[in-house]
Protein backbone atom coordinates (compact mmCIF):
# COMPACT_ATOMS: atom_id res chain seq x y z
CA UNK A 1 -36.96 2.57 -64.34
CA UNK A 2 -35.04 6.01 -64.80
CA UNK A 3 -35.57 6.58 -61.19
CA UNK A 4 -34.55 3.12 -60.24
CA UNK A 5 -31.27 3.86 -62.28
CA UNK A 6 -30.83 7.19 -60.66
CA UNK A 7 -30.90 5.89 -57.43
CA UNK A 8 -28.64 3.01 -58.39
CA UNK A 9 -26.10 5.42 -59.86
CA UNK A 10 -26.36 7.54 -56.33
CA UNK A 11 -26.03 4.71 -54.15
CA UNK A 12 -22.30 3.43 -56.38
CA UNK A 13 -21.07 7.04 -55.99
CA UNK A 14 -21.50 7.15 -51.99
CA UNK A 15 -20.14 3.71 -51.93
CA UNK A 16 -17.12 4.72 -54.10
CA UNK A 17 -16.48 8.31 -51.91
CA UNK A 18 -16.84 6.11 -48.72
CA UNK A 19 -14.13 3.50 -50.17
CA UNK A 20 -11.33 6.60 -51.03
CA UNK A 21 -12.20 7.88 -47.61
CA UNK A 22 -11.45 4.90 -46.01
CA UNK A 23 -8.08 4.48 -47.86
CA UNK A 24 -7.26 8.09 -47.05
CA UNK A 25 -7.87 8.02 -43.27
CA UNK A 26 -5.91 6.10 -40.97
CA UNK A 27 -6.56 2.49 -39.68
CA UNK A 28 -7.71 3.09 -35.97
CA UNK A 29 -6.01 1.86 -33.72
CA UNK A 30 -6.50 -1.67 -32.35
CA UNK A 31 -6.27 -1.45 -28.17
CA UNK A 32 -7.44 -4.70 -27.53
CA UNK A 33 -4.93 -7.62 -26.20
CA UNK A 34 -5.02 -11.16 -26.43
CA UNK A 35 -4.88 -13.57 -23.56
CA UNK A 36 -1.01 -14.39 -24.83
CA UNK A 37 -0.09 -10.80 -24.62
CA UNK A 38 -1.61 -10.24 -21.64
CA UNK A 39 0.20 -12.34 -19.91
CA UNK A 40 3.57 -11.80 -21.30
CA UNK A 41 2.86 -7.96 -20.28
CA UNK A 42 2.22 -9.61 -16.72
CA UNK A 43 5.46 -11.28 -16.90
CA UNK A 44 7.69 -7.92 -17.69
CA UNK A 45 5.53 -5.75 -15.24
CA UNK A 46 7.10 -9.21 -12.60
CA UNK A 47 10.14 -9.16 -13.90
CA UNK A 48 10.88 -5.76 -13.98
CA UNK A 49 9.24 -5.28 -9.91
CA UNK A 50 11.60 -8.30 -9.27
CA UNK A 51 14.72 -6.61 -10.35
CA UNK A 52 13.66 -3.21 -8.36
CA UNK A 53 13.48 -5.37 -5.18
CA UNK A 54 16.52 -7.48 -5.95
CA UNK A 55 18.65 -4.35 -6.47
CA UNK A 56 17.23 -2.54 -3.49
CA UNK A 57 18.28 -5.55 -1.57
CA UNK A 58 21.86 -5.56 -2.39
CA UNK A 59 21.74 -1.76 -1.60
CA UNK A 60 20.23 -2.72 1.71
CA UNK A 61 22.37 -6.27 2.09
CA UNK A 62 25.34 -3.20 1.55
CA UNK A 63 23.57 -0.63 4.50
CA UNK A 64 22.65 -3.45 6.87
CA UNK A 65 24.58 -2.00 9.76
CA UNK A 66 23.27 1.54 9.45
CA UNK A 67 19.42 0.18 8.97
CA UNK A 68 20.01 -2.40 12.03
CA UNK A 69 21.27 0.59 14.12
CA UNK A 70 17.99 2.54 12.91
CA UNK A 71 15.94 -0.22 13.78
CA UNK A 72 17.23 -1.54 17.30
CA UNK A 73 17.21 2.39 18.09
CA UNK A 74 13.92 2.17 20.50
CA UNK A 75 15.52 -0.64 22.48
CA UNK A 76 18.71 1.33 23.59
CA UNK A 77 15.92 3.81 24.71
CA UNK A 78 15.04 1.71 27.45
CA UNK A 79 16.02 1.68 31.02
CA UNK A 80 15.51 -1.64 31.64
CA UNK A 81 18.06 -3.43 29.39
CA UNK A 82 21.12 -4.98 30.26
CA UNK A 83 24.31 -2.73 30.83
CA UNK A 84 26.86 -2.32 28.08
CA UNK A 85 26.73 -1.84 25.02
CA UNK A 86 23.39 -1.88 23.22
CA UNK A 87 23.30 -5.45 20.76
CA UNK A 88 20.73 -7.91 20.58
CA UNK A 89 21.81 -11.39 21.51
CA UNK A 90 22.04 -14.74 18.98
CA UNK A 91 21.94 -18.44 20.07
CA UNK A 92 21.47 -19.74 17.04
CA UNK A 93 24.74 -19.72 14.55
CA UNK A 94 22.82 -19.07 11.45
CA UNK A 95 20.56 -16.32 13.22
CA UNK A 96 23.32 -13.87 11.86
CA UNK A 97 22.78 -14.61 8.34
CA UNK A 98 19.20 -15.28 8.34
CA UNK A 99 18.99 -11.99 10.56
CA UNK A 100 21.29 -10.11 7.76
CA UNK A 101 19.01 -11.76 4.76
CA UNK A 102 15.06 -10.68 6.67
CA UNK A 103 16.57 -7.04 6.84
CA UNK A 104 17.97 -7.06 3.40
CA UNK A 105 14.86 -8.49 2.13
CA UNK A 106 12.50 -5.99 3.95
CA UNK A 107 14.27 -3.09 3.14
CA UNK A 108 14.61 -3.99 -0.70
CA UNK A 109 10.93 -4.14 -0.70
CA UNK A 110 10.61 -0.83 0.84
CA UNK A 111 13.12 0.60 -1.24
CA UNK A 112 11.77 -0.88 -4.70
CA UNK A 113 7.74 0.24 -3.74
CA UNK A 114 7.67 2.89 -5.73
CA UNK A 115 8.37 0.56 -8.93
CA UNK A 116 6.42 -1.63 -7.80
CA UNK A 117 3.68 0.25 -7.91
CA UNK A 118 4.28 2.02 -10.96
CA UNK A 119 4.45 -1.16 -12.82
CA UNK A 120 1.25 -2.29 -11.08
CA UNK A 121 0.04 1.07 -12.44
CA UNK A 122 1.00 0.44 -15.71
CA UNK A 123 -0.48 -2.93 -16.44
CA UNK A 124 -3.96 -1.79 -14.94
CA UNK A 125 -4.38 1.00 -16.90
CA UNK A 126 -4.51 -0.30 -20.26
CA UNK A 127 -8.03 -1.61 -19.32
CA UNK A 128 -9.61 1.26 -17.69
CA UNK A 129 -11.43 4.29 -19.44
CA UNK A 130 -10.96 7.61 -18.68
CA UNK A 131 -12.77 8.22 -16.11
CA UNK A 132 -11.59 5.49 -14.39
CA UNK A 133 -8.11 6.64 -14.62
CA UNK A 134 -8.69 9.91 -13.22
CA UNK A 135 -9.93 8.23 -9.85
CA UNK A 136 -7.28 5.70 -10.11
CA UNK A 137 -3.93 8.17 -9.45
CA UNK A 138 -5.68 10.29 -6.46
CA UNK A 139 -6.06 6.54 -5.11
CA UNK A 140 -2.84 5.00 -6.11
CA UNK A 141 -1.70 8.28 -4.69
CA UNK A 142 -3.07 8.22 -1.53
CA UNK A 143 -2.84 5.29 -0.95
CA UNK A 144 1.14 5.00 -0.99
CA UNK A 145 1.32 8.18 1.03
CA UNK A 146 -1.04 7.00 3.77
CA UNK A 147 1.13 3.96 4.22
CA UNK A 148 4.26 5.50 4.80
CA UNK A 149 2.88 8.17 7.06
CA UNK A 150 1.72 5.32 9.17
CA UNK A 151 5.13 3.53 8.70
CA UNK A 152 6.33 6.55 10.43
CA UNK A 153 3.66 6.72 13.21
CA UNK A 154 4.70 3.15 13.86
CA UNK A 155 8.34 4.19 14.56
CA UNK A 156 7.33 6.81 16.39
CA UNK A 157 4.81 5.22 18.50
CA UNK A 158 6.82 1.73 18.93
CA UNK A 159 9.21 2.95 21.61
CA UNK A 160 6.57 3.73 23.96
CA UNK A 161 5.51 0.59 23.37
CA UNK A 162 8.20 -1.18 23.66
CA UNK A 163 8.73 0.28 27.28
CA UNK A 164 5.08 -0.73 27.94
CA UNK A 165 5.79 -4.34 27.31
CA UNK A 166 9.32 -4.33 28.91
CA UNK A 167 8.01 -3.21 32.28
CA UNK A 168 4.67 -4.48 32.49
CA UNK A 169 6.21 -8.03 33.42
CA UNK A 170 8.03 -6.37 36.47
CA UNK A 171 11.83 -5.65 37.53
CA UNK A 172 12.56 -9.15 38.04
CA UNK A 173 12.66 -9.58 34.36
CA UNK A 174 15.84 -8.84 32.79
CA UNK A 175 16.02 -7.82 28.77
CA UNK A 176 17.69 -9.62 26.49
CA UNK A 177 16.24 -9.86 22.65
CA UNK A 178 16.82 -12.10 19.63
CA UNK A 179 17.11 -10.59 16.24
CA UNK A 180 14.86 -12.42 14.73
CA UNK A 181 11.41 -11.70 17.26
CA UNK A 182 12.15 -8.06 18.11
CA UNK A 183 12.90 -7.59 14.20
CA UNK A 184 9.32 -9.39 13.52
CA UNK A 185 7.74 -7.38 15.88
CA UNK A 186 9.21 -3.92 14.34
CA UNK A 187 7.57 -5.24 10.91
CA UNK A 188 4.25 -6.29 11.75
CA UNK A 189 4.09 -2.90 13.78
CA UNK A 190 4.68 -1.21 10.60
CA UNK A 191 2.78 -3.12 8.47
CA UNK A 192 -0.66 -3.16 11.00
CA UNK A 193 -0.18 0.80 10.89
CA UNK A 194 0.19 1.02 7.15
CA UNK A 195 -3.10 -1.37 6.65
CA UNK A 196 -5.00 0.35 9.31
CA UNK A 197 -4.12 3.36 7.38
CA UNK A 198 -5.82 2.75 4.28
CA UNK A 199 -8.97 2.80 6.26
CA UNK A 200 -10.15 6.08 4.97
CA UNK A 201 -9.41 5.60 0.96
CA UNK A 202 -11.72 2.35 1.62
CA UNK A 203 -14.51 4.44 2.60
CA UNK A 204 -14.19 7.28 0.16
CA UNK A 205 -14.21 4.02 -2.69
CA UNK A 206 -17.61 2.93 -0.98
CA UNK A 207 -18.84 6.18 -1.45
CA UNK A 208 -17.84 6.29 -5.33
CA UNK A 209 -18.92 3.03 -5.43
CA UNK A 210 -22.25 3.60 -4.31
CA UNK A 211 -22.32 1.53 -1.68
CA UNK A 212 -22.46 3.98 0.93
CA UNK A 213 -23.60 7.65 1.48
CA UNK A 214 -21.76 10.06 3.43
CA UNK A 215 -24.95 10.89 5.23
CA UNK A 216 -25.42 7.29 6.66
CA UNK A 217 -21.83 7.50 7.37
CA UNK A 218 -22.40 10.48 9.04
CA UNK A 219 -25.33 8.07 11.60
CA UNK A 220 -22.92 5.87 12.60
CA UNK A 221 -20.64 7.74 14.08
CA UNK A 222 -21.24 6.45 17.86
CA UNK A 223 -20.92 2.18 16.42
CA UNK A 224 -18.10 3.75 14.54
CA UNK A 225 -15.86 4.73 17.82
CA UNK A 226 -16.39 1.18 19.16
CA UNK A 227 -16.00 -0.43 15.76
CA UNK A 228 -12.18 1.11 14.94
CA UNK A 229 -11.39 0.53 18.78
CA UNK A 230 -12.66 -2.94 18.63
CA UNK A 231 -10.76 -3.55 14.50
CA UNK A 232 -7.29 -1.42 16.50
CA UNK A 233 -7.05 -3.98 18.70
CA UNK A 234 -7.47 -6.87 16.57
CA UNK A 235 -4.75 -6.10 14.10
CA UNK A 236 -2.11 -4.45 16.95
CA UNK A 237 0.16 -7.58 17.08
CA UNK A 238 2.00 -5.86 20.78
CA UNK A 239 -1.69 -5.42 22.36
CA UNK A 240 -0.15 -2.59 24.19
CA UNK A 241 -2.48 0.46 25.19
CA UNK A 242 -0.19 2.94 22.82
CA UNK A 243 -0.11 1.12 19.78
CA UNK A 244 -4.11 0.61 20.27
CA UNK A 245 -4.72 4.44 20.50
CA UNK A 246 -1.87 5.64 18.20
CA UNK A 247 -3.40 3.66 16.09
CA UNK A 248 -7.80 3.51 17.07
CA UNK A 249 -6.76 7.66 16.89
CA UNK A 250 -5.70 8.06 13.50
CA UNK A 251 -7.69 5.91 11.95
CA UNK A 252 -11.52 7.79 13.60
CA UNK A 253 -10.32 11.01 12.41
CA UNK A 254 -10.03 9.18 8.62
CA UNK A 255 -13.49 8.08 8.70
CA UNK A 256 -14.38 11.79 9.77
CA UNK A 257 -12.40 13.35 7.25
CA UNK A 258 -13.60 10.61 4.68
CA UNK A 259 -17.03 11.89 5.07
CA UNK A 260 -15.89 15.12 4.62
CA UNK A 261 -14.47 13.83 0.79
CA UNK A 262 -17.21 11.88 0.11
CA UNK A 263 -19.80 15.29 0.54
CA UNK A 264 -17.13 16.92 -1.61
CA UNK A 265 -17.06 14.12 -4.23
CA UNK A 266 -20.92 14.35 -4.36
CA UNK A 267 -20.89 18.20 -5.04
């Protein structure tokens, strides 16, 4: 019995030290989120991304001649266009506006990318650990810098291009462009060269994954060449020999270099 009441005794003393120590030390903290709050974070993070991209299109709407002047730059570069002054021609009334709205539009997006992302940024990483956001910025990273490097390959590369597909019908053919096709042209240039570009932080995220080894990436070099030749021409929307190779170029010495990160990675 006395060591019954002993114990009992020693058991109410932890229970009352635990108790004070609980009611000393802080409540921790609660990270979870309902599915209310989650979406009403998804709704700021929209809001706020809508804003940047309204804002950089009035900045744009405001610029439109000096970005139309960048952007109809590789067409006064050719020799084959009519003489005179160097304008693109409208048949439409509303092509103007419309014209003045796509550039406005695409520009504001361009200009507002880095908020975009950032708030992207910010609504993922409430639900990723640690170690999942230390892989998460070299990717975010990379991944916005590899598409604007091959934004710029794609303005460098277009007016070669553009010459390409000017003279290949023969001097017969006389040059005259709408806003609104050579304009849709410049941007799915761009774009194909951007998403072509990510090619190499797609491997490197097999690798981490898993899914693939840098050694078996390392055998399929050969299928590779034919494989990013074969996926260059696919997403080229001009089909012209320099886009294909500025862009089947590129993208081989990624998976090279991927492998490269991916030994690295395993080290």
């Amino acid at each position: 019995m006395q060591r019954r009441r002993t114990g009992a005794k020693a058991e109410a003393a932890i229970a009352v030290r635990e108790s004070s120590r609980r009611q000393l030390s802080p409540p921790a903290p609660d990270t979870g989120m309902t599915l209310i709050e989650h979406l009403t974070e998804l709704r700021r993070r929209i809001v706020i991304s809508v804003a940047a991209v309204a804002v950089g299109g009035i900045v744009a709407f405001a610029l439109y001649n000096r970005i139309l002047d960048f952007l109809i730059e590789p067409y006064c570069q050719l020799e084959n266009r009519p003489p005179g002054p160097c304008t693109l021609f409208i048949t439409d009334p509303l092509e103007g506006f419309a014209t003045r709205l796509k550039v406005a539009t695409w520009s504001g997006f361009f200009l507002a990318s880095p908020v975009v992302l950032f708030q992207l940024w910010r609504f993922v990483t409430p639900g990723l650990n640690p170690n999942e956001k230390r892989y998460a910025v070299p990717f975010v990273a990379s991944s916005v810098v590899l598409f604007f490097f091959g934004a710029v390959l794609a303005k460098l590369t277009f007016p070669q291009a553009l010459d390409f597909l000017v003279s290949v019908g023969g001097p017969n053919l006389e040059t005259i462009f709408s806003p609104a096709k050579y304009l849709r042209l410049v941007i799915l240039i761009t774009i194909s060269f951007g998403v072509a570009f990510q090619f190499p932080v797609l491997l490197v995220f097999l690798q981490l994954a898993g899914a693939l080894s840098s050694r078996r990436l390392a055998g399929w070099r050969r299928p590779a060449v034919v494989v990013v030749f074969i996926v260059a021409a696919v997403i080229t929307p001009s089909q012209d020999p320099y886009t294909l190779l500025f862009m089947a170029g590129p993208m081989y010495v990624f998976y090279e270099l991927s492998i490269l990160v991916g030994k690295l990675l395993r080290r």
